[in-house]
C-alpha atoms as a PDB file:
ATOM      1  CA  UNK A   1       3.130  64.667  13.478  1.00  0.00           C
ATOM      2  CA  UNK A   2       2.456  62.620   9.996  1.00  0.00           C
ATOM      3  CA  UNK A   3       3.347  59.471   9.674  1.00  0.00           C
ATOM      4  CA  UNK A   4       2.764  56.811   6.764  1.00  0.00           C
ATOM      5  CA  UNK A   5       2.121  53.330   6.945  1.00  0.00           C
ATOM      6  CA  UNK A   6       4.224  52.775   4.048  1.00  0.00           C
ATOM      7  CA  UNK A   7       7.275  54.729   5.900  1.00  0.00           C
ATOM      8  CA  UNK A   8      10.408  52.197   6.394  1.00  0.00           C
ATOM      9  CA  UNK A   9      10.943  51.511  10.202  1.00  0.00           C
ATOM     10  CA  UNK A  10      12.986  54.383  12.207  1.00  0.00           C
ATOM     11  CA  UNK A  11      15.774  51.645  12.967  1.00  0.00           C
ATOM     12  CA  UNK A  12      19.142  52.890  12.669  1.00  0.00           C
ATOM     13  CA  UNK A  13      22.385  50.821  13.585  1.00  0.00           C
ATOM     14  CA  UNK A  14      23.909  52.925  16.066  1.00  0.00           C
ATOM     15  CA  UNK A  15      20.220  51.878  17.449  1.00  0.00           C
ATOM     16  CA  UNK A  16      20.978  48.387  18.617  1.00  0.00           C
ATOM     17  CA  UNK A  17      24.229  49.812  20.426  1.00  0.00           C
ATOM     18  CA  UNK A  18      21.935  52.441  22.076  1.00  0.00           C
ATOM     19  CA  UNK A  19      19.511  50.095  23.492  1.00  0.00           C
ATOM     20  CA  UNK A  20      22.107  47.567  24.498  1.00  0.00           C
ATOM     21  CA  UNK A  21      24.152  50.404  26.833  1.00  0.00           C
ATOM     22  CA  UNK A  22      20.493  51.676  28.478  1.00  0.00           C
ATOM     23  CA  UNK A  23      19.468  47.566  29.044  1.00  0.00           C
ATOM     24  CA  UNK A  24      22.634  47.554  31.139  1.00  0.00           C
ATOM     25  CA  UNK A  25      22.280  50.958  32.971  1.00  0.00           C
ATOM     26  CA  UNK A  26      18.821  51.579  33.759  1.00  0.00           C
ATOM     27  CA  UNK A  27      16.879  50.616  36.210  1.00  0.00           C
ATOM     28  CA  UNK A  28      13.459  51.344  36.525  1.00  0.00           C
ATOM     29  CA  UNK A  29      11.826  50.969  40.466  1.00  0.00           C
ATOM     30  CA  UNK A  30      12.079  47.141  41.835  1.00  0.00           C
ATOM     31  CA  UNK A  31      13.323  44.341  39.688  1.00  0.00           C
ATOM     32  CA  UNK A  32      12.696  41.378  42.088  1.00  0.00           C
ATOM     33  CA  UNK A  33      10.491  40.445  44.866  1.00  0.00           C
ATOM     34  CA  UNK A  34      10.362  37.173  46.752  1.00  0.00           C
ATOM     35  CA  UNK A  35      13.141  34.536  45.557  1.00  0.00           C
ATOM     36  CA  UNK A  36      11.800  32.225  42.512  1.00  0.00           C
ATOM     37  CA  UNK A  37      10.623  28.885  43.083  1.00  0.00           C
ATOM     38  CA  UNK A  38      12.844  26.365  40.963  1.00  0.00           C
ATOM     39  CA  UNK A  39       9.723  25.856  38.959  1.00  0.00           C
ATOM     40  CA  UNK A  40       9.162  29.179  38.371  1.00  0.00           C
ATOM     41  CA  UNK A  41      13.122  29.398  37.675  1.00  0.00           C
ATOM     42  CA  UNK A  42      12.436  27.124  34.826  1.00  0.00           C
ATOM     43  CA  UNK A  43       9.808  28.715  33.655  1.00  0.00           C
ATOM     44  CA  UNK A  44      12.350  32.021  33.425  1.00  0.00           C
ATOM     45  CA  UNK A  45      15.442  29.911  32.066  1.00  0.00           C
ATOM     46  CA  UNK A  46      13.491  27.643  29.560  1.00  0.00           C
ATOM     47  CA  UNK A  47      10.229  28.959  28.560  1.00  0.00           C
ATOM     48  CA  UNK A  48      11.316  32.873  28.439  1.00  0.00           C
ATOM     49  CA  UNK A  49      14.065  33.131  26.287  1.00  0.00           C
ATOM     50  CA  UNK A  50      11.763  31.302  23.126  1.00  0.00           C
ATOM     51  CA  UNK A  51       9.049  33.928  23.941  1.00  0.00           C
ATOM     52  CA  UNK A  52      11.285  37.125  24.435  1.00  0.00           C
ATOM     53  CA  UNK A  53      11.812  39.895  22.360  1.00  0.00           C
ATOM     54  CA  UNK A  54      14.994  41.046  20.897  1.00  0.00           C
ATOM     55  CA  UNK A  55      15.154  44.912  19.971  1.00  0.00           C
ATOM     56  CA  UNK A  56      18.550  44.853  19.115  1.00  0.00           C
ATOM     57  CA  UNK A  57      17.821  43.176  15.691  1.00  0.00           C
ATOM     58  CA  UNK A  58      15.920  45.178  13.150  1.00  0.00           C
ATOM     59  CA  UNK A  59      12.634  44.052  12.568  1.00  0.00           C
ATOM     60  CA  UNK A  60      10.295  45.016   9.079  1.00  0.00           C
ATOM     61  CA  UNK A  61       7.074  43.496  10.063  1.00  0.00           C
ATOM     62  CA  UNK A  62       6.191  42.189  13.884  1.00  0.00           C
ATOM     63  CA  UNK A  63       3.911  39.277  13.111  1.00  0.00           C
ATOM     64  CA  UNK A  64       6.555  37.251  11.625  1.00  0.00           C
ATOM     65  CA  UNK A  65       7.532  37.093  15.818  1.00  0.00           C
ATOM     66  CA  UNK A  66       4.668  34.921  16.023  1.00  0.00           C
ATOM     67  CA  UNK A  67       3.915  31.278  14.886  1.00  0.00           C
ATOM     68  CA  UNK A  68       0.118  32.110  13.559  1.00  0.00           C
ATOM     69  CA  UNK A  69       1.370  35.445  11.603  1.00  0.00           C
ATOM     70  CA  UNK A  70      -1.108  37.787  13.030  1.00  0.00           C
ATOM     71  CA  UNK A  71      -2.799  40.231  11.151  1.00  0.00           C
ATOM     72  CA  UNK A  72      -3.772  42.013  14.279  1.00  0.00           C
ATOM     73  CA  UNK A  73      -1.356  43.348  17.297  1.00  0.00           C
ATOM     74  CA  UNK A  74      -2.255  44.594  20.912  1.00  0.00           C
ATOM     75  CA  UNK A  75       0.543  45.577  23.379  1.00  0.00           C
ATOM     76  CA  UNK A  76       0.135  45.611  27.307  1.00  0.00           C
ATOM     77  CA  UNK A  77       3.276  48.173  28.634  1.00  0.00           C
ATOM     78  CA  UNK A  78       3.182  47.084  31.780  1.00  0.00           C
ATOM     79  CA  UNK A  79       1.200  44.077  32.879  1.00  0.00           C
ATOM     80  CA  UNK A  80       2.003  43.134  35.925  1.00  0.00           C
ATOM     81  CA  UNK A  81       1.035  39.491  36.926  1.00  0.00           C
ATOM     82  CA  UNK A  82      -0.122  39.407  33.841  1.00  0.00           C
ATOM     83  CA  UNK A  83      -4.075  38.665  34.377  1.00  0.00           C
ATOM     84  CA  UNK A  84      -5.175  41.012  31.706  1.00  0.00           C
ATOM     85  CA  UNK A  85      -2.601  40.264  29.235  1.00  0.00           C
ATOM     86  CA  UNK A  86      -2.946  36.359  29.447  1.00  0.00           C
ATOM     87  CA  UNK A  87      -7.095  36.698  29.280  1.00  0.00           C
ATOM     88  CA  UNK A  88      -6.671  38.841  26.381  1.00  0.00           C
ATOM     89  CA  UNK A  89      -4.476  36.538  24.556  1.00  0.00           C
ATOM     90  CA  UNK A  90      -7.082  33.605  25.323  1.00  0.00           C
ATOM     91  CA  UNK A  91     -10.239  35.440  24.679  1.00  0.00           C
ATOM     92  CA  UNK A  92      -8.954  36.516  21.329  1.00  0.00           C
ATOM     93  CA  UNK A  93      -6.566  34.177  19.968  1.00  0.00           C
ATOM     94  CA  UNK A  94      -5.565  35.662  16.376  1.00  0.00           C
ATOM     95  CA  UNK A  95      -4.380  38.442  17.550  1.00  0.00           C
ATOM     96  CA  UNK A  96      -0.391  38.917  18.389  1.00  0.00           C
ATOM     97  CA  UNK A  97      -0.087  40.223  22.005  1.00  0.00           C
ATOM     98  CA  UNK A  98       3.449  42.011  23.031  1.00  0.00           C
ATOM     99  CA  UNK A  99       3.948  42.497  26.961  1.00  0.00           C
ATOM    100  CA  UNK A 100       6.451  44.669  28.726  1.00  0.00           C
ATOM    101  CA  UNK A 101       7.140  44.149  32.530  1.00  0.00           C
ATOM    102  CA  UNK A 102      10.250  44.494  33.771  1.00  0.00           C
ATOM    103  CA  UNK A 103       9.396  42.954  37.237  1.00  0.00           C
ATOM    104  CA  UNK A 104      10.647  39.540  37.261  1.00  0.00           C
ATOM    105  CA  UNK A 105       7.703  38.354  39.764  1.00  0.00           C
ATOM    106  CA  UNK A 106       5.092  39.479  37.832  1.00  0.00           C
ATOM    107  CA  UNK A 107       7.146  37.875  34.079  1.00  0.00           C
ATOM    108  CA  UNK A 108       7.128  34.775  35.962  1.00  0.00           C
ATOM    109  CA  UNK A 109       3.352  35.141  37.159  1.00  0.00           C
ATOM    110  CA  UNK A 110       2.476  35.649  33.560  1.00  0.00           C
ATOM    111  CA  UNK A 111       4.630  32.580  32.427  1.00  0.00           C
ATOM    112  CA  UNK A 112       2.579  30.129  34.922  1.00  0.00           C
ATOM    113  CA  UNK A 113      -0.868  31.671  33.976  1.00  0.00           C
ATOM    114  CA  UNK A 114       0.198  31.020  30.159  1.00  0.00           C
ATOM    115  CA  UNK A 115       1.055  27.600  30.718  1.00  0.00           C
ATOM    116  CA  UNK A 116      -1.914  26.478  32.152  1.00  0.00           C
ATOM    117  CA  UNK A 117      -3.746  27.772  29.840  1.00  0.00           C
ATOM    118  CA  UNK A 118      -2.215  26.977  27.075  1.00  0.00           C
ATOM    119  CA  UNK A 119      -1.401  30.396  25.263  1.00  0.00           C
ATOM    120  CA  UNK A 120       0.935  30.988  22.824  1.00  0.00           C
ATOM    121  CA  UNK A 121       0.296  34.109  21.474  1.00  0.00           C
ATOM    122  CA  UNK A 122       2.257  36.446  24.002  1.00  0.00           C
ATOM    123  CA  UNK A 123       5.814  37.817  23.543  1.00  0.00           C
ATOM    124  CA  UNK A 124       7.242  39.176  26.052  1.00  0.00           C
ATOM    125  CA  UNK A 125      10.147  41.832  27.108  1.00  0.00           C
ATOM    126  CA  UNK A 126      11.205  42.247  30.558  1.00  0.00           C
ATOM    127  CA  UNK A 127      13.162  45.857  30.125  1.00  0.00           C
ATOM    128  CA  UNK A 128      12.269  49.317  29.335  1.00  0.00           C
ATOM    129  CA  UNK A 129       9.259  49.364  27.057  1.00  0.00           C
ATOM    130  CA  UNK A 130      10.187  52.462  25.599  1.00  0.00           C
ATOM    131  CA  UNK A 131      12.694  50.147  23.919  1.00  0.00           C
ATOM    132  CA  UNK A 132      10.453  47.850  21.866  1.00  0.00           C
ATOM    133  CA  UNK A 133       8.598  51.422  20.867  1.00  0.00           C
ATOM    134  CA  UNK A 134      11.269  52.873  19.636  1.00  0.00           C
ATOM    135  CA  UNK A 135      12.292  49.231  17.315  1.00  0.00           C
ATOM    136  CA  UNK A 136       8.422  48.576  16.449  1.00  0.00           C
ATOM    137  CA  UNK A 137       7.953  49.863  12.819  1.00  0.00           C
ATOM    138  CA  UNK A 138       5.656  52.592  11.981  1.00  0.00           C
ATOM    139  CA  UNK A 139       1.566  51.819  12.742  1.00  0.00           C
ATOM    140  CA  UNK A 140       2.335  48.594  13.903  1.00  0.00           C
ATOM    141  CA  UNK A 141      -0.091  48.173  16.734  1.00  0.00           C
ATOM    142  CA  UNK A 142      -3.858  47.971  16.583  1.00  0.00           C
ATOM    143  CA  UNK A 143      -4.142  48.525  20.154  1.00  0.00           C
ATOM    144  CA  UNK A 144      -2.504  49.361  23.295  1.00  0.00           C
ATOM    145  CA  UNK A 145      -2.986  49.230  26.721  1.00  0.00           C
ATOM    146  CA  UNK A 146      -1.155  51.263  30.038  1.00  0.00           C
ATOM    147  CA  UNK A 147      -3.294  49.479  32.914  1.00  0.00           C
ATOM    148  CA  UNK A 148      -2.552  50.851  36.544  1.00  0.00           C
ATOM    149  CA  UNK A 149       0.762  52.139  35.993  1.00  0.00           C
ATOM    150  CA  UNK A 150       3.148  53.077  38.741  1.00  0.00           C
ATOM    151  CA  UNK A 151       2.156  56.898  39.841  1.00  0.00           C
ATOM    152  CA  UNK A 152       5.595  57.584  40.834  1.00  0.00           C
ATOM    153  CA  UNK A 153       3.960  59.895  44.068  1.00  0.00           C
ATOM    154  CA  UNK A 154       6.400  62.274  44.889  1.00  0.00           C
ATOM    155  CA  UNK A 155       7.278  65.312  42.397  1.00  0.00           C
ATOM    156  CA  UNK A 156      10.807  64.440  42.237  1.00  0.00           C
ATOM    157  CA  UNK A 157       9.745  60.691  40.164  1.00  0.00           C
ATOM    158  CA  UNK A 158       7.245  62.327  38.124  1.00  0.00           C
ATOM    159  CA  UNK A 159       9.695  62.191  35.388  1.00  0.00           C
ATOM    160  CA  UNK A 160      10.178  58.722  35.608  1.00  0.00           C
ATOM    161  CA  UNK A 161       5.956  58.323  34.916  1.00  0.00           C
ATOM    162  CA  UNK A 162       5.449  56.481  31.716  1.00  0.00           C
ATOM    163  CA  UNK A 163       2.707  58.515  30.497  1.00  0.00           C
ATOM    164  CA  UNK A 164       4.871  61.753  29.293  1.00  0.00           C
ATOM    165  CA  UNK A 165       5.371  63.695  26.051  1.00  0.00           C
ATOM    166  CA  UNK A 166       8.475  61.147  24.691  1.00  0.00           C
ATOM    167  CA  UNK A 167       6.529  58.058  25.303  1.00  0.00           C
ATOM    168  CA  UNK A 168       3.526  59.533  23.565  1.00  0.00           C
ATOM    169  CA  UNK A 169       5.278  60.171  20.830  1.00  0.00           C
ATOM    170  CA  UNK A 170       6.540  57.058  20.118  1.00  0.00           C
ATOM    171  CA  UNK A 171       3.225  55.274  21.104  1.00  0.00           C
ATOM    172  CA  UNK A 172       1.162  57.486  18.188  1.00  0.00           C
ATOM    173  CA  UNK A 173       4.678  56.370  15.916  1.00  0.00           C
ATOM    174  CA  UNK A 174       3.558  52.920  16.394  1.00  0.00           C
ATOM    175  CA  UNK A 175      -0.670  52.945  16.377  1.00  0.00           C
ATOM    176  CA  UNK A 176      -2.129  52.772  13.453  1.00  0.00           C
ATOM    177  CA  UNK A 177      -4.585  55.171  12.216  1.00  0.00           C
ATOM    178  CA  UNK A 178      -7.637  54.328  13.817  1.00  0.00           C
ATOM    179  CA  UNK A 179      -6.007  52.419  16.780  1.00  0.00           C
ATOM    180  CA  UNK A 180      -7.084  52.113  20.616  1.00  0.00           C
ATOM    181  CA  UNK A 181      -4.703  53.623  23.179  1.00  0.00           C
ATOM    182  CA  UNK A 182      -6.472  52.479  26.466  1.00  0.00           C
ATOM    183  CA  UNK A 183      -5.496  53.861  29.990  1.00  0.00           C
ATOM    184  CA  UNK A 184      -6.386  52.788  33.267  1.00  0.00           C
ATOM    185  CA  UNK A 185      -5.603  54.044  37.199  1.00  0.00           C
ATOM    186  CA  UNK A 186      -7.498  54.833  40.323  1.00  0.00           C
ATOM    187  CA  UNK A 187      -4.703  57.634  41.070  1.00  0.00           C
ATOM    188  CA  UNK A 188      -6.556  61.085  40.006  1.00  0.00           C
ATOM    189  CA  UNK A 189      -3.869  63.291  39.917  1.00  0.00           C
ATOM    190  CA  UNK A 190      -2.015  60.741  37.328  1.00  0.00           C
ATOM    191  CA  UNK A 191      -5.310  60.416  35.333  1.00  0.00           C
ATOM    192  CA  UNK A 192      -5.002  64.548  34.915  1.00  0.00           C
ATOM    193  CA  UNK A 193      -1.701  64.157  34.098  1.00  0.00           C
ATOM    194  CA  UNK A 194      -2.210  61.653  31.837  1.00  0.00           C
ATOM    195  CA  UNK A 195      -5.387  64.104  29.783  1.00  0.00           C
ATOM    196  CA  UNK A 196      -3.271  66.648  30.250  1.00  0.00           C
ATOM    197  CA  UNK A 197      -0.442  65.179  28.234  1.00  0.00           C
ATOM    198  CA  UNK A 198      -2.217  63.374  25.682  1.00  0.00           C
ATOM    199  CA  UNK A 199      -4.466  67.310  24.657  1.00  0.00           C
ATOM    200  CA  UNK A 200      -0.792  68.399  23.702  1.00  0.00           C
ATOM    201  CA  UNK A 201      -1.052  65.607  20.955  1.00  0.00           C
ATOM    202  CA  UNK A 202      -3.552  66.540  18.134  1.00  0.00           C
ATOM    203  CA  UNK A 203      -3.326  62.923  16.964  1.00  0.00           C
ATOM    204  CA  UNK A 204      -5.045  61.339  19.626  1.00  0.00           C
ATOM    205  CA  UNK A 205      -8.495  62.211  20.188  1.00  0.00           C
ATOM    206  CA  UNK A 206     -10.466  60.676  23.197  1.00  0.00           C
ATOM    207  CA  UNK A 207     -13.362  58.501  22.930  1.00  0.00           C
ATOM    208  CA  UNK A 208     -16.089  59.556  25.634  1.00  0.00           C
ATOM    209  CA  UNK A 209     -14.622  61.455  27.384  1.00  0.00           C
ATOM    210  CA  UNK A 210     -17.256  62.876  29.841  1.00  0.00           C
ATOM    211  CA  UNK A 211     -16.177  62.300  33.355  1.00  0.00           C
ATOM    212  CA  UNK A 212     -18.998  59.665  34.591  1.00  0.00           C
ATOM    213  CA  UNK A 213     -18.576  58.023  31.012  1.00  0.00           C
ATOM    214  CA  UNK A 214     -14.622  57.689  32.380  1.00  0.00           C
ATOM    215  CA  UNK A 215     -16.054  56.196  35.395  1.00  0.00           C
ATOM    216  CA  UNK A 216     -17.303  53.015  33.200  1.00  0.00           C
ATOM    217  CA  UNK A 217     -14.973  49.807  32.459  1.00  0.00           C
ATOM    218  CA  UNK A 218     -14.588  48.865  29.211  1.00  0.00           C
ATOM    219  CA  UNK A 219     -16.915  46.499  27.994  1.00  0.00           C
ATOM    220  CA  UNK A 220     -14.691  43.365  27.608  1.00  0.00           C
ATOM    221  CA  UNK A 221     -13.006  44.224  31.021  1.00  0.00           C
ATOM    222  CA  UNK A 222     -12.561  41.933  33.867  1.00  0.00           C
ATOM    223  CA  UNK A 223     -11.104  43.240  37.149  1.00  0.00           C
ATOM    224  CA  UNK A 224      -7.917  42.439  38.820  1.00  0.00           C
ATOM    225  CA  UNK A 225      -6.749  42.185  42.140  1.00  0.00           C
ATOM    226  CA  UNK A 226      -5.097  45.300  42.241  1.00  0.00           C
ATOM    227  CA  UNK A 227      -8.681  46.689  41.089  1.00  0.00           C
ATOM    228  CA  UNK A 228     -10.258  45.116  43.460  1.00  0.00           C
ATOM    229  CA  UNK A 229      -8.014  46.368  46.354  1.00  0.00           C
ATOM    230  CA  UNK A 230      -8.462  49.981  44.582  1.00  0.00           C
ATOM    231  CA  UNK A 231     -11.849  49.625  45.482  1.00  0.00           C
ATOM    232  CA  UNK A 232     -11.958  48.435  48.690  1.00  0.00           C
ATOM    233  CA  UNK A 233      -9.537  51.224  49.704  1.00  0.00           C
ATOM    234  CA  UNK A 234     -12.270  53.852  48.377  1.00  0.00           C
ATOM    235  CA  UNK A 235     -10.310  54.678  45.124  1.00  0.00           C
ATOM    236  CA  UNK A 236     -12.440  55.007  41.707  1.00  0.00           C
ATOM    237  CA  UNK A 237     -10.876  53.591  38.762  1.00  0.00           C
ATOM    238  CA  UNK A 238     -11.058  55.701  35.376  1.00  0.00           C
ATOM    239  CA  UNK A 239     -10.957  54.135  32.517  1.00  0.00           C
ATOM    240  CA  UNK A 240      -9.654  56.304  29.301  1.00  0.00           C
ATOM    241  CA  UNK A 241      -9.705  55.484  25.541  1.00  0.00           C
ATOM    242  CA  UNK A 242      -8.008  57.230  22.964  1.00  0.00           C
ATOM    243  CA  UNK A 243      -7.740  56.577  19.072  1.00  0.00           C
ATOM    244  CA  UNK A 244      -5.234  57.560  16.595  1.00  0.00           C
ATOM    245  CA  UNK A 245      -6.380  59.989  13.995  1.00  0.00           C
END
């Protein structure tokens, strides 16, 4: 696959109907947990909606989503309470972060974490990332990260993994040449499945990828209490980089 930087986004009209009809069909594992607190329900009814992305509307360049205009964008697909995301965003605060989590708990968890720390530099979606791929224009993103994704155990969910031959193509669509594509999970058999997939792709190449070297965080990493739990449960981590050719 050859892509330009210069190519005009992949946005079509019948697009926006598309997207609208799978928003209000699919549903992808658990939505909800424990009930919201009504400060937490504010946080969803006020503070969301001014930080949420819209895929229905076509879109030319993604910083103009953010107030500082970033010249650099990481997405998280995925981030769960949103610990990684929200210290990203914090540690590094020119850069334009995107977040996908469709589980209301942990949308809400990041929402409190950005608030008391006072970041602004996160948009977030709560639906099917594969939706803001597919509206993001070509080599948009610098960076992206799938941390500790669901494993889906049982054969008959495999399909509904993230990691899979659609989804990469439409994550090397949106990296720019030269970008990070970062991988996480303490679940072997997905971390095969996930090498597996990505060696059909000629366009991503891994960085280190001896096994021990896989073993090793990344150097800005911090753990999370999922990690930590992986750990104490006797499960090894693997950490996997790849860049876009």
């Amino acid at each position: 696959m050859t892509l330009s930087s210069n190519d005009k986004p992949r946005f079509r009209p019948s697009q926006s109907r598309l997207i609208e009809e799978q928003i209000a069909t699919t549903f992808f594992g658990r939505r909800k947990g424990k009930p919201l607190s009504p400060g937490q329900q504010a946080l969803m009814e006020d503070v969301l909606p001014r930080i949420s992305l819209n895929p229905t509307k076509p879109i030319d360049d993604i910083a103009a989503v953010f107030d500082h205009q970033p010249e650099t964008i990481w997405m998280e697909i995925g981030f769960g309470g949103g610990e990684h995301i929200v210290r990203q965003a914090k540690t590094n605060p020119s850069v334009g972060l995107i977040g996908c989590e469709p589980f209301v708990n942990g949308v809400v968890k990041a929402l409190t974490q950005m608030q008391a720390e006072d970041v602004s530099n996160i948009r977030i979606y709560d639906e099917d990332a594969a939706h803001i791929l597919d509206w993001l224009p070509d080599a948009s993103l610098d960076r992206l990260f799938i941390l500790y994704p669901d494993p889906w155990h049982k054969k008959r969910h495999w399909k509904r993994r993230f990691v899979s031959d659609a989804n990469l193509e439409r994550i090397i669509r949106v990296l720019k040449p030269g970008a990070l594509f970062r991988f996480a999970s303490d679940i072997e058999p997905y971390v095969e499945w996930t090498l597996e997939h990505v060696a059909r792709f000629p366009a991503l190449e891994e960085i280190d990828g001896d096994p021990s070297a896989r073993l090793q965080a990344w150097p800005d990493w911090q753990t999370t209490r999922y990690e930590e739990k992986a750990f104490r449960e006797g499960r090894r981590p693997h950490y996997l980089t790849f860049r876009r050719k």
